[in-house]
Protein backbone atom coordinates (compact mmCIF):
# COMPACT_ATOMS: atom_id res chain seq x y z
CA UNK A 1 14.49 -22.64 10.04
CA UNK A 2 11.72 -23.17 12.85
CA UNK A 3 8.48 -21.10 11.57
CA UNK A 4 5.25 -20.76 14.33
CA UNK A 5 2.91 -21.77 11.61
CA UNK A 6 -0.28 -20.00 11.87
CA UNK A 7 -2.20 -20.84 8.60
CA UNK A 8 -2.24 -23.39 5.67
CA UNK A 9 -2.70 -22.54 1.88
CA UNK A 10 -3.71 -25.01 -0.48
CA UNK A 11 -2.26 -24.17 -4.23
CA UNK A 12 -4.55 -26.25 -6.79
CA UNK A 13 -4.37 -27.85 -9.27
CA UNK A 14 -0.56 -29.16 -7.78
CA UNK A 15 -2.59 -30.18 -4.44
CA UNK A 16 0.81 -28.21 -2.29
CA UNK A 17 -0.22 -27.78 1.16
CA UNK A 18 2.32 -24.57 2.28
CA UNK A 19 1.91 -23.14 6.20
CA UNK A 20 3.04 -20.02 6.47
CA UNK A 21 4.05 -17.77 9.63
CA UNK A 22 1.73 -14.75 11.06
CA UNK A 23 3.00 -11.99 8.50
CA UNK A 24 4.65 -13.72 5.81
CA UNK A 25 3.55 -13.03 2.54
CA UNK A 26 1.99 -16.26 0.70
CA UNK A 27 5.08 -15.82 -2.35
CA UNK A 28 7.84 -16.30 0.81
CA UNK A 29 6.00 -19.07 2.62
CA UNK A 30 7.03 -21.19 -1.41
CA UNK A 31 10.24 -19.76 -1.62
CA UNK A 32 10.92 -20.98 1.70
CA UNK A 33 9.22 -24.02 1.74
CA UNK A 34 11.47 -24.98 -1.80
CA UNK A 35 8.93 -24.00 -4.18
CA UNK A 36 9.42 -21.73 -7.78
CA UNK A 37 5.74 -19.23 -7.72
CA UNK A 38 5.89 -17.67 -10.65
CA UNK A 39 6.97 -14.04 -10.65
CA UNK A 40 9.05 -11.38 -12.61
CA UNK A 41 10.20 -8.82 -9.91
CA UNK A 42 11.14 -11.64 -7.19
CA UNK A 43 7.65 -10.42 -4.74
CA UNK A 44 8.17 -6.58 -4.98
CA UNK A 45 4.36 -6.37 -6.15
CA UNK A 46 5.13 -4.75 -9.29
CA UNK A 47 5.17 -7.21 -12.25
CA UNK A 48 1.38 -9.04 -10.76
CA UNK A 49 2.50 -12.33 -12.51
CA UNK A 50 2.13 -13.62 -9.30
CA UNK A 51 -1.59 -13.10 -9.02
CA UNK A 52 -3.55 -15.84 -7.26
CA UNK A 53 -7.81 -17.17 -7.33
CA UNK A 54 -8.45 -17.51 -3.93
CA UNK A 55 -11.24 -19.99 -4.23
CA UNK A 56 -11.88 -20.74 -0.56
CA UNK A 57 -10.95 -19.11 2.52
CA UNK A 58 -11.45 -15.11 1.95
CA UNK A 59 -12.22 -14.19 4.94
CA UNK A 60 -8.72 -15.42 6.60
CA UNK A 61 -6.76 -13.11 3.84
CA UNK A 62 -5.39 -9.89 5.16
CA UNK A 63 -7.08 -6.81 3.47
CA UNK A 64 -5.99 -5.32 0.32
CA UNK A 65 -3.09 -2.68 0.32
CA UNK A 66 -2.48 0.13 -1.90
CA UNK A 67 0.46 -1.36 -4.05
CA UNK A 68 -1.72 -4.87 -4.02
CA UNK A 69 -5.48 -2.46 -5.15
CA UNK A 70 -3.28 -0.91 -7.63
CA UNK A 71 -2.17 -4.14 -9.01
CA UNK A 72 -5.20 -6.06 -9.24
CA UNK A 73 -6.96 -2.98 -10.87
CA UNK A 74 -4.09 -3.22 -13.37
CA UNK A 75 -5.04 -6.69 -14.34
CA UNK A 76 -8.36 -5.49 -14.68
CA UNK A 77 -10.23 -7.85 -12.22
CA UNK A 78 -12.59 -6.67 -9.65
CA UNK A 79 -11.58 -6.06 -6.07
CA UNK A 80 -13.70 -8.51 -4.27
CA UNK A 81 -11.04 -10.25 -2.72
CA UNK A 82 -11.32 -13.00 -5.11
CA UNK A 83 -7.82 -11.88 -7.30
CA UNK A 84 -5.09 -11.34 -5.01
CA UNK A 85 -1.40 -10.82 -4.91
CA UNK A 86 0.75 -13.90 -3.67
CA UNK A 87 3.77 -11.50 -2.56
CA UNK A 88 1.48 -9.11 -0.56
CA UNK A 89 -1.05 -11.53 0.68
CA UNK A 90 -1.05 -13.08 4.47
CA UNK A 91 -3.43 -15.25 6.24
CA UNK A 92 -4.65 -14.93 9.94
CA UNK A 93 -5.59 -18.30 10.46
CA UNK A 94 -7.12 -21.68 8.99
CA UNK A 95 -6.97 -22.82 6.01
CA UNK A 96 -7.36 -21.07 2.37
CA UNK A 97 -7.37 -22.57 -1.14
CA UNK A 98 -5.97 -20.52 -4.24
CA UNK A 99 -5.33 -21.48 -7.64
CA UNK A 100 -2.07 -20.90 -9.17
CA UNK A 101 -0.55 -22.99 -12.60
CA UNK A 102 3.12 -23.25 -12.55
CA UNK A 103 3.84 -23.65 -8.70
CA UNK A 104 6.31 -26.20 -8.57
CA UNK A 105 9.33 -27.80 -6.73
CA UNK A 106 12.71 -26.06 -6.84
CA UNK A 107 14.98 -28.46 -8.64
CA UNK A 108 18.60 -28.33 -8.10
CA UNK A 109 20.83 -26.49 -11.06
């Protein structure tokens, strides 16, 4: 599938590079790039086990949605952008650098 790639994430510590298309959520952008993101209810924004640092970057992350505030205040971190939600969150441009453990490459079964 041809995506117009608009931004790049960078998922330490693995060092994956991922460009993802205006709109699509940081959790797709893996799936369809072959990668497992860890998650429980498959990016419906309900389990937050998908919860990402965004170390670098902020300011190219789309703002923080209702389902996404409620999440992060369920985890019981701060809403300063930091903490975000990998199946809600888009970029708008350049580059941004989260942290996520257990991002890996799909493996066939």
């Amino acid at each position: 599938m041809d995506v117009d790639v608009t931004a790049t994430v960078i998922v330490r510590p693995a060092g994956i590079e991922l460009e993802l298309a205006d709109g699509e959520p940081l959790l797709r952008a893996a799936e369809r790039l072959g990668y497992r993101w860890p998650t429980i209810c498959g990016g419906l924004g309900t389990c937050r086990t998908c919860f990402v640092e965004v170390d670098e970057g902020r300011e190219s992350c789309s703002d923080i949605g209702g389902l996404e505030r409620e999440g992060i205040e369920a985890l019981r971190r701060p809403l300063d952008g930091r903490t975000r939600l990998a199946c809600q969150l888009t970029v708008t441009g350049g580059t941004v650098t989260v942290v996520k453990r257990g991002v890996r490459r799909r493996t066939e079964e």
